[in-house]
N, C-alpha and C. Protein backbone atom coordinates (compact mmCIF):
# COMPACT_ATOMS: atom_id res chain seq x y z
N UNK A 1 -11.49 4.12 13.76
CA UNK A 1 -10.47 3.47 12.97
C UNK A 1 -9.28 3.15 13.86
N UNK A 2 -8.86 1.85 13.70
CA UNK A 2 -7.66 1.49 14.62
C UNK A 2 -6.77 1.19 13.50
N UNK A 3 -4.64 1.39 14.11
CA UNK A 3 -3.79 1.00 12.91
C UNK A 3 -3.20 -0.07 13.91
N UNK A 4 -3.10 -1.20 12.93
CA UNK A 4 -2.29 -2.17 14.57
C UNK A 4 -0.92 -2.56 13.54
N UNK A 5 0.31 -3.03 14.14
CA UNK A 5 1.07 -3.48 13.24
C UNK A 5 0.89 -4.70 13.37
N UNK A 6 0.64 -5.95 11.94
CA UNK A 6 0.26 -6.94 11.52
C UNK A 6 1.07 -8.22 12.33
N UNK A 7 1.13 -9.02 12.59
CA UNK A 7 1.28 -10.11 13.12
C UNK A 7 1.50 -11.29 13.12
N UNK A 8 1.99 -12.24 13.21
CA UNK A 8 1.21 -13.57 12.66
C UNK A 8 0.18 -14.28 13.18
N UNK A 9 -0.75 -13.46 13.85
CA UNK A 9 -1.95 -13.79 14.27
C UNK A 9 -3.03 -13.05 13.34
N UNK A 10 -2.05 -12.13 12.23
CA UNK A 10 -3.61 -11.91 11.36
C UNK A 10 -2.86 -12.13 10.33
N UNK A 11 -2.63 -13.33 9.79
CA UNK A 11 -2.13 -13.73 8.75
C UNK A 11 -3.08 -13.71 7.87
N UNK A 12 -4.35 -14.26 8.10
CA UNK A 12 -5.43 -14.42 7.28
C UNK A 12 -6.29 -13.04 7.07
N UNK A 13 -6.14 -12.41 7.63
CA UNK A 13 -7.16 -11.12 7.69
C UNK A 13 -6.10 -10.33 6.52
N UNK A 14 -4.84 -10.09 6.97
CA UNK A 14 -3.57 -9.74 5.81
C UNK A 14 -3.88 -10.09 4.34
N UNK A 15 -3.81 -11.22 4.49
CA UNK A 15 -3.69 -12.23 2.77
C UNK A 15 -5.23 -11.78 1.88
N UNK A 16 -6.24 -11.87 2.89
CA UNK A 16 -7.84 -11.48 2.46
C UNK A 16 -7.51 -10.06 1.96
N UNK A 17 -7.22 -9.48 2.88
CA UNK A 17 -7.61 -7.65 2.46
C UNK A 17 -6.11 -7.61 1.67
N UNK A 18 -5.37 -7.55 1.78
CA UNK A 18 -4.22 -7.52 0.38
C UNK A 18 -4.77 -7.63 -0.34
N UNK A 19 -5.07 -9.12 -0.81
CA UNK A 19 -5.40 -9.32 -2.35
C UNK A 19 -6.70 -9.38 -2.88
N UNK A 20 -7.53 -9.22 -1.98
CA UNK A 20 -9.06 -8.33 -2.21
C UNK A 20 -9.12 -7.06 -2.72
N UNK A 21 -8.20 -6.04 -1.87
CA UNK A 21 -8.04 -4.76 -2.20
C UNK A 21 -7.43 -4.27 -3.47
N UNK A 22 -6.02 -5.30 -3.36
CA UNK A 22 -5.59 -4.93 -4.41
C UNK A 22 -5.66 -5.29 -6.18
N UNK A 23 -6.49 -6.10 -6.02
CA UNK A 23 -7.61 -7.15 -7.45
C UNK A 23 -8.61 -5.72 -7.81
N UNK A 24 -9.58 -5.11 -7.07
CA UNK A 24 -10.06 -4.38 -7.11
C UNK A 24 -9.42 -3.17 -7.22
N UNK A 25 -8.58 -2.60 -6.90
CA UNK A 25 -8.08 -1.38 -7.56
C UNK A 25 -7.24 -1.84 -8.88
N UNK A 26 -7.03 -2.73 -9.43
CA UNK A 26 -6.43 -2.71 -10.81
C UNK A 26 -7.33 -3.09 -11.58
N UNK A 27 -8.59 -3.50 -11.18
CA UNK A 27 -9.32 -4.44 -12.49
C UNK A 27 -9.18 -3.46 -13.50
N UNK A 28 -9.38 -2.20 -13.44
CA UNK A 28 -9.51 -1.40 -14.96
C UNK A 28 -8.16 -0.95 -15.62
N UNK A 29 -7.38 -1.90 -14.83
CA UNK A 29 -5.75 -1.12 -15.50
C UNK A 29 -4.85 -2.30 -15.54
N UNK A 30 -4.95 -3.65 -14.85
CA UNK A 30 -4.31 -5.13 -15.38
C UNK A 30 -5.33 -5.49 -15.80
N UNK A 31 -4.96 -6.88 -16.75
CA UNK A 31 -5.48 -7.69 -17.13
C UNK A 31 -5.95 -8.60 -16.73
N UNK A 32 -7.30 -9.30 -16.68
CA UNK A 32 -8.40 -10.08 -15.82
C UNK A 32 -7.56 -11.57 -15.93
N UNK A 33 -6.56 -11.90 -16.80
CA UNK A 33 -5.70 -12.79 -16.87
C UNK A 33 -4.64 -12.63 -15.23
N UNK A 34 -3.72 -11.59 -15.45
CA UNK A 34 -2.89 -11.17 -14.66
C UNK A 34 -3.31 -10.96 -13.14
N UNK A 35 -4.95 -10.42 -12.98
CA UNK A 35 -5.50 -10.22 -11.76
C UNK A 35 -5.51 -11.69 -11.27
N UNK A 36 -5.77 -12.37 -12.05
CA UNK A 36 -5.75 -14.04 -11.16
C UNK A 36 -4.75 -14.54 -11.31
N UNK A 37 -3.54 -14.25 -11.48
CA UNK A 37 -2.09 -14.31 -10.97
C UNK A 37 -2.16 -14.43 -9.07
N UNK A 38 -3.10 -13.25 -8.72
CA UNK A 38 -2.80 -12.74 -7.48
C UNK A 38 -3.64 -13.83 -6.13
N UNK A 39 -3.73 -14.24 -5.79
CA UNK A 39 -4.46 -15.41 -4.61
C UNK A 39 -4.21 -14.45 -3.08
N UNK A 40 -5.07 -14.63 -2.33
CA UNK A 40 -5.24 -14.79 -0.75
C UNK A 40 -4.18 -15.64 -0.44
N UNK A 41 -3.83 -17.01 -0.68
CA UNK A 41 -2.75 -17.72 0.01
C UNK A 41 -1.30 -16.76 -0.65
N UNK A 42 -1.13 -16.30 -1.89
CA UNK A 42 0.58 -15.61 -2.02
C UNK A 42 0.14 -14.48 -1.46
N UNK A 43 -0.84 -13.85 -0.85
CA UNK A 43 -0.25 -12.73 0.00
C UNK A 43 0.11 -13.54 1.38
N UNK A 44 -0.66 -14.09 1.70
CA UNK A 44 -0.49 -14.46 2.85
C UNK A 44 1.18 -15.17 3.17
N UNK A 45 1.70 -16.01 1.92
CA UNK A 45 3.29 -16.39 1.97
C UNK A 45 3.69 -15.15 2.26
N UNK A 46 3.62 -14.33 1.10
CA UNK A 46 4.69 -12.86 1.08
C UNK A 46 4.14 -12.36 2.62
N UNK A 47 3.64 -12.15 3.27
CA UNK A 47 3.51 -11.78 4.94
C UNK A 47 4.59 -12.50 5.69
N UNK A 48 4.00 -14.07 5.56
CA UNK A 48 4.93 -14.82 6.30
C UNK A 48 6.20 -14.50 5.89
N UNK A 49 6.70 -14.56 4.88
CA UNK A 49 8.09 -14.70 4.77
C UNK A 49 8.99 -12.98 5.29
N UNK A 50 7.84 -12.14 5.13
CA UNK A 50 8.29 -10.41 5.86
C UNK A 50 8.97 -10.28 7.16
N UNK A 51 7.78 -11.41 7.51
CA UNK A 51 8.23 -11.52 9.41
C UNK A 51 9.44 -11.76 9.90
N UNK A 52 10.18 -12.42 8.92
CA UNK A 52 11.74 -12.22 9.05
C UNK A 52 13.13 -11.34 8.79
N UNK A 53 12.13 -10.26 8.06
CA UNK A 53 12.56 -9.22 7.96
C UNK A 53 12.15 -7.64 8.61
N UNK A 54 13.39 -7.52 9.13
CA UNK A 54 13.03 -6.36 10.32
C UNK A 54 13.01 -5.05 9.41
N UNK A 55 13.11 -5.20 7.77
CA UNK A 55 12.82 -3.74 7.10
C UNK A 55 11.70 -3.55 6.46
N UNK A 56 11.01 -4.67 6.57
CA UNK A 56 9.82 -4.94 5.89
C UNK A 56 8.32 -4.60 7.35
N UNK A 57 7.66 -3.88 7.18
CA UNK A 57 6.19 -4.04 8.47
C UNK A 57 4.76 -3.78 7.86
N UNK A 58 4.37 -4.61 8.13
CA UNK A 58 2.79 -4.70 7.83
C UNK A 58 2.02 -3.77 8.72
N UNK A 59 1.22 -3.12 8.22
CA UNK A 59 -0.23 -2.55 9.23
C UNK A 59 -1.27 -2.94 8.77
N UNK A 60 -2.21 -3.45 9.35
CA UNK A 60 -3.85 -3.29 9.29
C UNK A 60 -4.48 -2.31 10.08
N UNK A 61 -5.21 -2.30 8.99
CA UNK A 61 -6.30 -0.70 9.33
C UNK A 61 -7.78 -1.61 9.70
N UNK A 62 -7.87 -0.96 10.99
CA UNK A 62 -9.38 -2.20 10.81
C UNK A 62 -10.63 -0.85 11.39
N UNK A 63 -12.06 -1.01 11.26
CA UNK A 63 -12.70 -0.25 11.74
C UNK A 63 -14.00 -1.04 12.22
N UNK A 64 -14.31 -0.59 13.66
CA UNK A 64 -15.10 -1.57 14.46
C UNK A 64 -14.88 -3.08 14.46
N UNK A 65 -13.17 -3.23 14.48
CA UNK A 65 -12.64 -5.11 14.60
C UNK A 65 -12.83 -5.42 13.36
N UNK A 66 -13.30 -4.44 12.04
CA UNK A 66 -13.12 -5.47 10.91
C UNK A 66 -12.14 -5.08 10.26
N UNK A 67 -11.29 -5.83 9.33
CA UNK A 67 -10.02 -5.54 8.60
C UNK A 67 -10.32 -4.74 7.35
N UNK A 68 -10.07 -3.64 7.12
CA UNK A 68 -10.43 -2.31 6.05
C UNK A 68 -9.52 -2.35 4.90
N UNK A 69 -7.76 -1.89 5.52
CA UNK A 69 -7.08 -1.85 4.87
C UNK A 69 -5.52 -2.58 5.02
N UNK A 70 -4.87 -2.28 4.30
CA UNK A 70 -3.52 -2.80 4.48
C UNK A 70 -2.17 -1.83 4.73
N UNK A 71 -1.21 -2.03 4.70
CA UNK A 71 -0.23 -0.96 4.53
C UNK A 71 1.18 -2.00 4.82
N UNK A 72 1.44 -1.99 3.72
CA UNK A 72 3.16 -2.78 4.07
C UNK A 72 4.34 -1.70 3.85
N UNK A 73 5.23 -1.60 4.36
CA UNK A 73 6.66 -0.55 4.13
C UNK A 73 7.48 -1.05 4.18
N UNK A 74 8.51 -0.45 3.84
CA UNK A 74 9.94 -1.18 3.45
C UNK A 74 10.75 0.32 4.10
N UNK A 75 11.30 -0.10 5.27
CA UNK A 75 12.43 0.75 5.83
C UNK A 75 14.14 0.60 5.71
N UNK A 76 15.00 1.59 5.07
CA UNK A 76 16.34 1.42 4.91
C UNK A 76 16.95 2.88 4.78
N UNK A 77 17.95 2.69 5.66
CA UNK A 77 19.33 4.40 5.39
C UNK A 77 17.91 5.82 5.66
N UNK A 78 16.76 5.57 6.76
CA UNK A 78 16.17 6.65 7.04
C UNK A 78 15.43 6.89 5.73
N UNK A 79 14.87 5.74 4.87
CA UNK A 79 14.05 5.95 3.94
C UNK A 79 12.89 5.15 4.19
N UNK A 80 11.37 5.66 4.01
CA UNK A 80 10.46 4.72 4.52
C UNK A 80 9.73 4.43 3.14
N UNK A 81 9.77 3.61 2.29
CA UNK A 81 8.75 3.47 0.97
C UNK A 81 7.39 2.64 1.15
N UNK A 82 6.86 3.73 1.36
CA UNK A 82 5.38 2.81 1.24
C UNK A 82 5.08 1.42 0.13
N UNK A 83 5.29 0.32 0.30
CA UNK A 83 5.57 -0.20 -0.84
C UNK A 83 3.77 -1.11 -1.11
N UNK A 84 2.72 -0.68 -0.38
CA UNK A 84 1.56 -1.20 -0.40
C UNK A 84 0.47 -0.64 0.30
N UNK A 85 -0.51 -0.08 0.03
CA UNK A 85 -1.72 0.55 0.46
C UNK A 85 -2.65 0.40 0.24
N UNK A 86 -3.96 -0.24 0.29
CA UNK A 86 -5.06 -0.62 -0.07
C UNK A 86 -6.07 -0.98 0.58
N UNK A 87 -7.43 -0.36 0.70
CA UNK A 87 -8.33 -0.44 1.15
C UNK A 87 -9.70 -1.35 0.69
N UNK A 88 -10.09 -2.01 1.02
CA UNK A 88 -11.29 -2.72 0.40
C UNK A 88 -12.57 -1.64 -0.10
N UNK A 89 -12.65 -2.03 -1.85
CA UNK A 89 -13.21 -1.51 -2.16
C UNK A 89 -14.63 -0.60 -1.20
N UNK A 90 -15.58 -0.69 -0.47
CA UNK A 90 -16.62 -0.55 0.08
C UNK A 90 -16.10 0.32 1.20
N UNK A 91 -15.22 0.61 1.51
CA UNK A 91 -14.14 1.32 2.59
C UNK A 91 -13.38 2.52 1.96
N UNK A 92 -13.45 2.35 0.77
CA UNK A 92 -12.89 3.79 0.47
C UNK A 92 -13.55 5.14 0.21
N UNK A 93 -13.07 5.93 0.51
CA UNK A 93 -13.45 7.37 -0.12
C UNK A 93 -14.04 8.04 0.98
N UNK A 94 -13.35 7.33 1.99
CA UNK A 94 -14.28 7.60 3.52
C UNK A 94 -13.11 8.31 3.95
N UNK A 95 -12.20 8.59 4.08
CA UNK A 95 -10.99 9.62 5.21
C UNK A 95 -10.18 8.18 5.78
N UNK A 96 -10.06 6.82 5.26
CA UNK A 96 -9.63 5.91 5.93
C UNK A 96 -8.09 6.53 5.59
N UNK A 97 -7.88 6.71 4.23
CA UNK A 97 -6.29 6.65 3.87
C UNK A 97 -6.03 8.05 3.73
N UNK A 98 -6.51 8.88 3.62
CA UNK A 98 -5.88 9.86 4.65
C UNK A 98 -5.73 9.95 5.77
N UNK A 99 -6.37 9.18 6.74
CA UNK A 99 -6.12 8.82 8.37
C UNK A 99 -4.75 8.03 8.34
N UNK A 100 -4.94 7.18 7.99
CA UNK A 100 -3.31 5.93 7.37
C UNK A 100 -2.11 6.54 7.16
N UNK A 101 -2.37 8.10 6.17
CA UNK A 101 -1.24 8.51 6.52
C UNK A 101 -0.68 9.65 6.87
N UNK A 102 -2.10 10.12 7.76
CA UNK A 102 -1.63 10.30 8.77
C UNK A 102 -0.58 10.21 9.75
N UNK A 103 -1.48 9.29 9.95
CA UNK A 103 -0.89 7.86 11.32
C UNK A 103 1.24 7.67 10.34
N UNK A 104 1.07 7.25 9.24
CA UNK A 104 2.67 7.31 8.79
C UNK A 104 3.21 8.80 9.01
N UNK A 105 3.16 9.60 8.88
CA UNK A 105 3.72 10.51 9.17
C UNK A 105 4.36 10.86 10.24
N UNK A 106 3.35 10.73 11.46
CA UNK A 106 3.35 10.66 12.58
C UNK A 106 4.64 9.85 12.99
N UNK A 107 4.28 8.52 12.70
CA UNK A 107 5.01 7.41 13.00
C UNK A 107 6.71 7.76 12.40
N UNK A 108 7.00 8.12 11.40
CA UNK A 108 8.11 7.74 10.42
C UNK A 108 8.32 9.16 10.09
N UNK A 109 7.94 10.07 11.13
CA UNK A 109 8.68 11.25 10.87
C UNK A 109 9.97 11.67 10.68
N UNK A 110 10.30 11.03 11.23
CA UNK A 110 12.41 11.23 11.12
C UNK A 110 12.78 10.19 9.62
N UNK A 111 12.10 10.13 9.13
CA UNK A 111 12.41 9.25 7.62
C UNK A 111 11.64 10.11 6.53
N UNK A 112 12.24 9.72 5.17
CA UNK A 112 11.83 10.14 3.89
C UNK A 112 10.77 9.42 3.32
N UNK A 113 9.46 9.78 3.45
CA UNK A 113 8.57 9.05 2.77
C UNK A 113 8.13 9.03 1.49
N UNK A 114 7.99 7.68 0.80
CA UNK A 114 8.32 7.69 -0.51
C UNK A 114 7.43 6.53 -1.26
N UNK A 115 6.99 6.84 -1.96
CA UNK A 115 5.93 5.43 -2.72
C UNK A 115 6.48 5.77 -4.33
N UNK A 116 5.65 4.93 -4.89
CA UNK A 116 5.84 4.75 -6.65
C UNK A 116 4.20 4.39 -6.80
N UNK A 117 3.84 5.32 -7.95
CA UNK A 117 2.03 4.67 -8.66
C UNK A 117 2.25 4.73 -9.82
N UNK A 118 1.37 4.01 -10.59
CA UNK A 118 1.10 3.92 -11.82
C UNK A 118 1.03 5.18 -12.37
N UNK A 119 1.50 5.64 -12.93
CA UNK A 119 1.59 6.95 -14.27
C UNK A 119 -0.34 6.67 -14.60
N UNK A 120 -0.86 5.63 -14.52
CA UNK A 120 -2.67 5.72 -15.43
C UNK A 120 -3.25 5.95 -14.00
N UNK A 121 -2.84 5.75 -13.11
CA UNK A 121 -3.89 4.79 -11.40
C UNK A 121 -3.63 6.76 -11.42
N UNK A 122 -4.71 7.85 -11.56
CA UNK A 122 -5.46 8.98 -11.57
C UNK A 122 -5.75 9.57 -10.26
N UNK A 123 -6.54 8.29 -9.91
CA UNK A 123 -7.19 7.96 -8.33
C UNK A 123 -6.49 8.50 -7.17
N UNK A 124 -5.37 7.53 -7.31
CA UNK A 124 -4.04 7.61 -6.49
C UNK A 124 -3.39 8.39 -6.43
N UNK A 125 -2.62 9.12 -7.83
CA UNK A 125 -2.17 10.00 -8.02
C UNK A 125 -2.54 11.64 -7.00
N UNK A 126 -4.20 11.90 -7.17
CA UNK A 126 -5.01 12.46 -6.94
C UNK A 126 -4.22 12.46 -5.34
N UNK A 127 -4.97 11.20 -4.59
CA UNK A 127 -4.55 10.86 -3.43
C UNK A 127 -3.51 11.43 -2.94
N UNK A 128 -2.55 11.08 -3.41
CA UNK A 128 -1.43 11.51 -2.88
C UNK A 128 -0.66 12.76 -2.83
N UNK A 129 -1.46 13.56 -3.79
CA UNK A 129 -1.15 14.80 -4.10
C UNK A 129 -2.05 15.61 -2.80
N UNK A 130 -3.06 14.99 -2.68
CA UNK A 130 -4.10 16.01 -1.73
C UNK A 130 -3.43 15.79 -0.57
N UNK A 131 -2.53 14.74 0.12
CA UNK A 131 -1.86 14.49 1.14
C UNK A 131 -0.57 14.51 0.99
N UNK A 132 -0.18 15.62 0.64
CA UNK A 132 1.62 16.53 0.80
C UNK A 132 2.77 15.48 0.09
N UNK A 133 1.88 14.73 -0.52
CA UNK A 133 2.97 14.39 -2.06
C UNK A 133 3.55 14.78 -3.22
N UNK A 134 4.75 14.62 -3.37
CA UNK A 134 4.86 15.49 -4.66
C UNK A 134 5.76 14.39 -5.69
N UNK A 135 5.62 14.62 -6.73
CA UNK A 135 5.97 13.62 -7.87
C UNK A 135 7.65 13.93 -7.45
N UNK A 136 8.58 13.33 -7.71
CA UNK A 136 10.45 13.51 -7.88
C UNK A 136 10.83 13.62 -9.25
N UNK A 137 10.20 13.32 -10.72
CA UNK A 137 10.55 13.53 -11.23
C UNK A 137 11.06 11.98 -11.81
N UNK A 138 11.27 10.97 -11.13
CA UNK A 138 12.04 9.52 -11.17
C UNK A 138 10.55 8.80 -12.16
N UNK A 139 10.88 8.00 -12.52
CA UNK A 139 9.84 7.23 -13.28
C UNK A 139 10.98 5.75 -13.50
N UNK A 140 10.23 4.71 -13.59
CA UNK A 140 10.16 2.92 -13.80
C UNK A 140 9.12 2.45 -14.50
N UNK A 141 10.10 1.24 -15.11
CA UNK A 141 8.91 0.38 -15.86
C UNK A 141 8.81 -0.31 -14.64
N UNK A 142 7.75 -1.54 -14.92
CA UNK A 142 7.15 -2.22 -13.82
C UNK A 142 6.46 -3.42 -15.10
N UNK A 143 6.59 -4.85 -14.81
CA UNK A 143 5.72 -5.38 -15.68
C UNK A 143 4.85 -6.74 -14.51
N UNK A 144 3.53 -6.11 -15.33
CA UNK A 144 2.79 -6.60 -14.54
C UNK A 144 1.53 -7.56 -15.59
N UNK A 145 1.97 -8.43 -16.21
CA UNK A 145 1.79 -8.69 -17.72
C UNK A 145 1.56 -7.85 -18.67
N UNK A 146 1.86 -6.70 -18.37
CA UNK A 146 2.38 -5.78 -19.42
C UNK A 146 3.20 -4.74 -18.83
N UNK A 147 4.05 -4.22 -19.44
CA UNK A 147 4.77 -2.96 -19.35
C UNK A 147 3.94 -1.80 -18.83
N UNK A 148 4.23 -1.29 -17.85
CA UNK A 148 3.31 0.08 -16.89
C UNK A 148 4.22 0.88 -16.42
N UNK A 149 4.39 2.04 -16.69
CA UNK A 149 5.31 3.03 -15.91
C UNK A 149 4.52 3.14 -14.35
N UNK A 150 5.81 3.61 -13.91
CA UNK A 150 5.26 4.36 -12.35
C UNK A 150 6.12 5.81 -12.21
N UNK A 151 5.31 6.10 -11.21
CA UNK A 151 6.00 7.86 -11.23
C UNK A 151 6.27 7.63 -9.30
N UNK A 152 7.24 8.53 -9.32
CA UNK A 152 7.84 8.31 -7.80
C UNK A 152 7.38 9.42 -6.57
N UNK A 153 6.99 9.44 -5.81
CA UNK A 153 6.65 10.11 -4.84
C UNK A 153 7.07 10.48 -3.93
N UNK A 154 7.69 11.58 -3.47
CA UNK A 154 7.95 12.11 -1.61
C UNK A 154 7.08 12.60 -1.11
N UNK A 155 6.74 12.38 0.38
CA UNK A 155 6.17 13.05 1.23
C UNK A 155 7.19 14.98 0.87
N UNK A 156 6.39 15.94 0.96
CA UNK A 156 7.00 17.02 1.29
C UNK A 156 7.18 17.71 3.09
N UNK A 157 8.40 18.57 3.20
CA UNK A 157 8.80 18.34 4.70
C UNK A 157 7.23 19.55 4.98
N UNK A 158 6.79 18.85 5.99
CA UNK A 158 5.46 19.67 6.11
C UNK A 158 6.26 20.76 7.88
């Protein structure tokens, strides 16, 4: 497994596994309406337009040169929020995203690591708990053609 930070030479590999990955982890929790909201070309804008922002960084996770997963963050004031993680369905459940964050930890140790999941997404929840997450207590709506809470996450100081 390699982590590279994203580019604009994998614009297309980005936009594919974004919104591949992330269509497939909601089908059972958005709406098949709302999932085709989401396109390969608007991830691929929302990339481009990141690149101009030095708080915003993409990673691809690729294994044997093929593109696996994603990982976008949002860095500010020594806070790192994972604000995107997703693996192509057929790629998960393998040690990829616990390797991923790994690899963040590593990386963004001197920062507060921090995501938001769906209060229903179980999966994730799960996830993140088995890898030194702990809920804050914070909760948001989020509407994503419908109203969805999220519950907030820190890394704990390991």
């Amino acid at each position: 497994m390699k982590i590279i930070s994203a580019t604009i030479e994998h614009v297309d590999m980005v936009g594919y596994v974004h919104s591949t990955a992330w269509k497939s982890t909601y089908q059972n929790i958005f709406s098949k309406e709302y999932l085709g909201t989401d396109t390969i070309d608007k991830r691929k804008e929302e990339f481009m337009a990141s690149l101009a922002n030095d708080n915003i960084q993409y990673y691809l996770v690729s294994d044997n040169d093929n593109a696996i997963g994603i990982v976008k963050l949002m860095t500010e004031d020594n806070i790192c929020e994972v604000s995107s993680i997703y693996f192509l369905k057929e790629h998960r459940n393998k040690g990829y995203g616990t390797e991923t964050i790994n690899y963040l930890k590593k990386k963004y140790h001197d920062n507060r690591i921090v995501l938001w999941v769906l209060e229903n997404n179980v999966k994730a929840r799960k996830f993140y708990k088995k890898n030194q997450f702990m809920e804050t207590g914070e909760t948001r709506v989020i509407y994503r053609g419908n109203e969805y809470m999220q519950v907030k996450y820190e890394l704990l100081e390991i």
